[in-house]
Structure formats: C-alpha cells, structure tokens
PDB file of N, CA and C in Angstrom:
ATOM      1  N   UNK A   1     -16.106  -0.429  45.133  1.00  0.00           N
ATOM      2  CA  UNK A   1     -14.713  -0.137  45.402  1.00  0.00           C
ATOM      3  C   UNK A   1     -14.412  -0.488  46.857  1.00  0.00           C
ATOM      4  N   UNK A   2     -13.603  -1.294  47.468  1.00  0.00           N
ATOM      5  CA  UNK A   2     -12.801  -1.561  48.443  1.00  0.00           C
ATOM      6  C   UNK A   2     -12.090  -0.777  48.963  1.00  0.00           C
ATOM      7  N   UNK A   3     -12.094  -0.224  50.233  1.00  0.00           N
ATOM      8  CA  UNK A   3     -10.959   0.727  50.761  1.00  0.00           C
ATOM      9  C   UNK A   3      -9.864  -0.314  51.162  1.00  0.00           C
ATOM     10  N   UNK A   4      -8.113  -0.225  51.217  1.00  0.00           N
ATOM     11  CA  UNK A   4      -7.435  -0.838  51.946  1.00  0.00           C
ATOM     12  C   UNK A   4      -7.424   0.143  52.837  1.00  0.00           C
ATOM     13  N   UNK A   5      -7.232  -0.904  54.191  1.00  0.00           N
ATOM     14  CA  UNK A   5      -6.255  -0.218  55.457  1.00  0.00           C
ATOM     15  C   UNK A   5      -5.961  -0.795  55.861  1.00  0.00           C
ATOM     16  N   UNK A   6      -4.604  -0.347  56.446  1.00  0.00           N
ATOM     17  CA  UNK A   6      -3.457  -0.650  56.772  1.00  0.00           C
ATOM     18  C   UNK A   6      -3.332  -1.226  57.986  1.00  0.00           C
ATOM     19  N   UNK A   7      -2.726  -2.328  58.257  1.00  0.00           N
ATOM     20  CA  UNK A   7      -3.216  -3.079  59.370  1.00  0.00           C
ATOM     21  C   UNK A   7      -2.609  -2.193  60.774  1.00  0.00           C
ATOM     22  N   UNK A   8      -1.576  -1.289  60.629  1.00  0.00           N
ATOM     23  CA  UNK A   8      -1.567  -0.470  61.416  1.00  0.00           C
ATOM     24  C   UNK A   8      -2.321   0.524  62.078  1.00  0.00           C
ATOM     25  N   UNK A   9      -2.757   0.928  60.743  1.00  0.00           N
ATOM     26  CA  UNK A   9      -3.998   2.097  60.997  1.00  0.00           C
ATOM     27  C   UNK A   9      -5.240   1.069  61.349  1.00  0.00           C
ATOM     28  N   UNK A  10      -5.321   0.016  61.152  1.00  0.00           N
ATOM     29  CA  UNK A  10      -6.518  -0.904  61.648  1.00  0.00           C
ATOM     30  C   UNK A  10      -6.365  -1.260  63.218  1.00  0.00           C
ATOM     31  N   UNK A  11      -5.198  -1.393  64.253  1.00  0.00           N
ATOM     32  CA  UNK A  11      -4.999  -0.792  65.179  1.00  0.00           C
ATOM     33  C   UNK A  11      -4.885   0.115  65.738  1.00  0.00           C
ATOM     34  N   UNK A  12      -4.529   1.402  65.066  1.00  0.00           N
ATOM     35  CA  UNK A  12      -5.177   2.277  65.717  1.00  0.00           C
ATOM     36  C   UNK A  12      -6.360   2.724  66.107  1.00  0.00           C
ATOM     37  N   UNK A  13      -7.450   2.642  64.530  1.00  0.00           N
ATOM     38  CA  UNK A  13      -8.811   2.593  65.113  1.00  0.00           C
ATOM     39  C   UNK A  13      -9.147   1.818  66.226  1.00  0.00           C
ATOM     40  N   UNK A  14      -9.028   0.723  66.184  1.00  0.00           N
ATOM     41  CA  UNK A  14      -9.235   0.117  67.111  1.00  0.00           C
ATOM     42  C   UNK A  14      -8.852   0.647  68.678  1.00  0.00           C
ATOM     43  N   UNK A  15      -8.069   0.800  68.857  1.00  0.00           N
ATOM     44  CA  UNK A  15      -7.328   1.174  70.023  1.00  0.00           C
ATOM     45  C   UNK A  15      -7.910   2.500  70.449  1.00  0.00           C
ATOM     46  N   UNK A  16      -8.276   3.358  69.300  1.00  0.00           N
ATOM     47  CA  UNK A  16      -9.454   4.877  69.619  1.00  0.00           C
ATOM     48  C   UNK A  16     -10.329   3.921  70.206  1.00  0.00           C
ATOM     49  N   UNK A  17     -11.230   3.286  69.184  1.00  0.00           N
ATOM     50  CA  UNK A  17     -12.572   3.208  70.102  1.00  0.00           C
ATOM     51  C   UNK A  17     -12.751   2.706  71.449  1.00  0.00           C
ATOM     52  N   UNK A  18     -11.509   1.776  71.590  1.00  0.00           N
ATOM     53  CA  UNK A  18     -11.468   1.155  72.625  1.00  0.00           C
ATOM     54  C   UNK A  18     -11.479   2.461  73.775  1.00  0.00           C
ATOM     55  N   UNK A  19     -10.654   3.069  73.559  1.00  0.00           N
ATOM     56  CA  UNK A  19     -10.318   4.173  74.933  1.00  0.00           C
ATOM     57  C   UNK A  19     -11.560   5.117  74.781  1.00  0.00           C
ATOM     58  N   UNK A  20     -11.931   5.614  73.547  1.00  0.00           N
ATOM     59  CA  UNK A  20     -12.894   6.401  73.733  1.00  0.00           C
ATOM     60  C   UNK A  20     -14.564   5.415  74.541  1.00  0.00           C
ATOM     61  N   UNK A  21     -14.935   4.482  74.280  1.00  0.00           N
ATOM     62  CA  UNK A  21     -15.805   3.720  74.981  1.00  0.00           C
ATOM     63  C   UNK A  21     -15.566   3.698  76.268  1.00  0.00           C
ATOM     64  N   UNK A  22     -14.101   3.252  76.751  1.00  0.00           N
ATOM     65  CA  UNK A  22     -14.238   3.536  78.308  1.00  0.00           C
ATOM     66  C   UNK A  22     -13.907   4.798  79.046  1.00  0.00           C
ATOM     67  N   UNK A  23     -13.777   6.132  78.240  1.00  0.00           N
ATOM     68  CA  UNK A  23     -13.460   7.202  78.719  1.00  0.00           C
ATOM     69  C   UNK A  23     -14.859   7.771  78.655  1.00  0.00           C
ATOM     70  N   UNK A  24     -16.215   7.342  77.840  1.00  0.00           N
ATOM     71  CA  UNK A  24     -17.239   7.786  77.998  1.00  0.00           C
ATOM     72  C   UNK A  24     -18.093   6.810  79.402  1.00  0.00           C
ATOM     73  N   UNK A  25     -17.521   5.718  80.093  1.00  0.00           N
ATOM     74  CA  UNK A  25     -18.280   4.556  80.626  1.00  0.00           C
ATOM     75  C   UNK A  25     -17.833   5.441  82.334  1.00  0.00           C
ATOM     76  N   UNK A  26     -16.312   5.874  81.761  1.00  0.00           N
ATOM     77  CA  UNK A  26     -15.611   6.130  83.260  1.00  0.00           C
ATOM     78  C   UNK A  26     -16.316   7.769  83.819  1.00  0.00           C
ATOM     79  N   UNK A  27     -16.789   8.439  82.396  1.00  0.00           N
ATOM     80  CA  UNK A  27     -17.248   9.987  82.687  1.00  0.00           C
ATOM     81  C   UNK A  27     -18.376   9.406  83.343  1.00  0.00           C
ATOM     82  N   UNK A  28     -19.256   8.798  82.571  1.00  0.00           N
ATOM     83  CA  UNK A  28     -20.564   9.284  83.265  1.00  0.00           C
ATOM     84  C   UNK A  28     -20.702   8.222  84.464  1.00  0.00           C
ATOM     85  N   UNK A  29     -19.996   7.348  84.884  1.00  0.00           N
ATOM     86  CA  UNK A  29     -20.014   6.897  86.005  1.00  0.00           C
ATOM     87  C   UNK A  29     -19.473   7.725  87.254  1.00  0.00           C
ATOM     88  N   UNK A  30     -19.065   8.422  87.093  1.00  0.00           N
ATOM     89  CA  UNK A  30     -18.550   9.902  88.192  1.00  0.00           C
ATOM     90  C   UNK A  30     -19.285  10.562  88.158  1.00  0.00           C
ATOM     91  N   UNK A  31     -19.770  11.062  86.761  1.00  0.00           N
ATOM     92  CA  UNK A  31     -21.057  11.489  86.857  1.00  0.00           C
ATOM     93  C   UNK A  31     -22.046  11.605  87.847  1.00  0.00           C
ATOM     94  N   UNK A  32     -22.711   9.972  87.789  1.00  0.00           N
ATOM     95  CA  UNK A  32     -23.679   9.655  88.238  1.00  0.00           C
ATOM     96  C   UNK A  32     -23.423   9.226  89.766  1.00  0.00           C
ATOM     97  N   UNK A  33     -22.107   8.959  89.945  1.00  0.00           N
ATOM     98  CA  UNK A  33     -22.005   8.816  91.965  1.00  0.00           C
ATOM     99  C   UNK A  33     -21.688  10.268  92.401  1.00  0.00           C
ATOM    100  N   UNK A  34     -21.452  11.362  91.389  1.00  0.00           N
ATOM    101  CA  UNK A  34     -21.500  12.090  92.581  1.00  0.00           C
ATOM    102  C   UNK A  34     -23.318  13.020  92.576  1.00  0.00           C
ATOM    103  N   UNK A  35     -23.825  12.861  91.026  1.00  0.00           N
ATOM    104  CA  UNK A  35     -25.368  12.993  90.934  1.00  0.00           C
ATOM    105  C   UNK A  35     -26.183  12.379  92.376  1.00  0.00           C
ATOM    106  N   UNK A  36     -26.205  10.992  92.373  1.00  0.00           N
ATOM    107  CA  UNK A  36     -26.910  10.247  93.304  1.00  0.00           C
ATOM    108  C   UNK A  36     -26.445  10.714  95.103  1.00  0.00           C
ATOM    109  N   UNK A  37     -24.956  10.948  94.931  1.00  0.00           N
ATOM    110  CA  UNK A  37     -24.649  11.559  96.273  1.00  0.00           C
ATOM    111  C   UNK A  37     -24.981  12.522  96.711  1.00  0.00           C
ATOM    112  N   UNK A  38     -25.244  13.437  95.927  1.00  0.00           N
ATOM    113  CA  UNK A  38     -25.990  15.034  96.136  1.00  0.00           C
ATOM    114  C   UNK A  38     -27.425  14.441  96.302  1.00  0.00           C
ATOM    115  N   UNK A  39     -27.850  13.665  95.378  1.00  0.00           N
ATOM    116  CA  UNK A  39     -29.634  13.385  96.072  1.00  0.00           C
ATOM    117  C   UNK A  39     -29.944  12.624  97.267  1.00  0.00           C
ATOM    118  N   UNK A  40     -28.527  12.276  97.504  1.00  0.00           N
ATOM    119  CA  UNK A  40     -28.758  11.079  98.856  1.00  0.00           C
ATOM    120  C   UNK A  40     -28.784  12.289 100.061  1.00  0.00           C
ATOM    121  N   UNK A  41     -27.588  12.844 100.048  1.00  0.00           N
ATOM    122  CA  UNK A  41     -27.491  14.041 100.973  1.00  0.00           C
ATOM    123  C   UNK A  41     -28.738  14.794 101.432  1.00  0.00           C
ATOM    124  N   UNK A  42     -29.466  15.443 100.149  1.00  0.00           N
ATOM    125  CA  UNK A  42     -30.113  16.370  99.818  1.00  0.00           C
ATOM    126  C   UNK A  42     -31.625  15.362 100.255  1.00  0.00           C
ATOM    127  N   UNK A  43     -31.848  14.588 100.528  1.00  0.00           N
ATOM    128  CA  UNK A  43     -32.907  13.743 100.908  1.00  0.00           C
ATOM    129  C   UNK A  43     -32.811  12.898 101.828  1.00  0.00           C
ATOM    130  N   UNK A  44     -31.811  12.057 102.059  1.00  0.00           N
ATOM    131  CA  UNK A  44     -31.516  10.971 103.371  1.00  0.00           C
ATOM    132  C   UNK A  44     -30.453  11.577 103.912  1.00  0.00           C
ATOM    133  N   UNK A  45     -30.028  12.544 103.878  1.00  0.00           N
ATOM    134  CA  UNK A  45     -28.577  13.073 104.829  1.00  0.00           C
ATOM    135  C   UNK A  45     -28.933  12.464 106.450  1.00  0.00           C
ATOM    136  N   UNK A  46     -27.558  12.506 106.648  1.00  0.00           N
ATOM    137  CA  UNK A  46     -28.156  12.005 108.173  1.00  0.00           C
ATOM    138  C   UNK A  46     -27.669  13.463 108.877  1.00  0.00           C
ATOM    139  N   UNK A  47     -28.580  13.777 110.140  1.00  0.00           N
ATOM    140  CA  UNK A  47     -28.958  15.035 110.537  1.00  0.00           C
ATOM    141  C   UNK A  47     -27.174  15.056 111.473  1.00  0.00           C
ATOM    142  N   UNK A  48     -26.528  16.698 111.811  1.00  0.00           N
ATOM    143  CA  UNK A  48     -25.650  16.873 112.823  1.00  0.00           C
ATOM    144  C   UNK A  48     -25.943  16.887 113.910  1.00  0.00           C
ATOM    145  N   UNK A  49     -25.542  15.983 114.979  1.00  0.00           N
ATOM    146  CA  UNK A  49     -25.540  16.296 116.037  1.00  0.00           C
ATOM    147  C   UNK A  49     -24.862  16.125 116.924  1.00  0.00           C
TER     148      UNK A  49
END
C-alpha cells in the first residue's frame, strides 16, 4: 500500500527537518564554545595582574 502526501504537507516535513537539524547544529555549538571556554579559563586563564 502507498501512502499519498500532499505536496504541501511534503513541504512541510521538509521544512521541520530542515529547522530542526539546524536548531540541533546551532544548540550544541553554544554548547560546546561555552564548554571549551570554561576549560580554557579553568586551565590556560591568563593570571590578574
């Protein structure tokens, strides 16, 4: 059996995954600069003086 869909609803999927792929690319890239910035700090900080 064949599902139809609707070429509308075939843009919408589309258009989800699209945003959901870069809303997961854009999280964990903030993620990870402010991860690495806390270990940079927390290990190479440069001292006050």
């Amino acid at each position: 059996m064949i599902a139809y869909i609707d070429p509308g609803l075939g843009g919408l999927v589309v258009q989800s995954l699209i945003a959901g792929c870069l809303t997961v690319v854009y999280f964990f890239r903030n993620s990870f600069a402010k991860l690495f910035g806390f270990i940079k700090r927390l290990f190479g900080g440069k001292s006050k003086e």
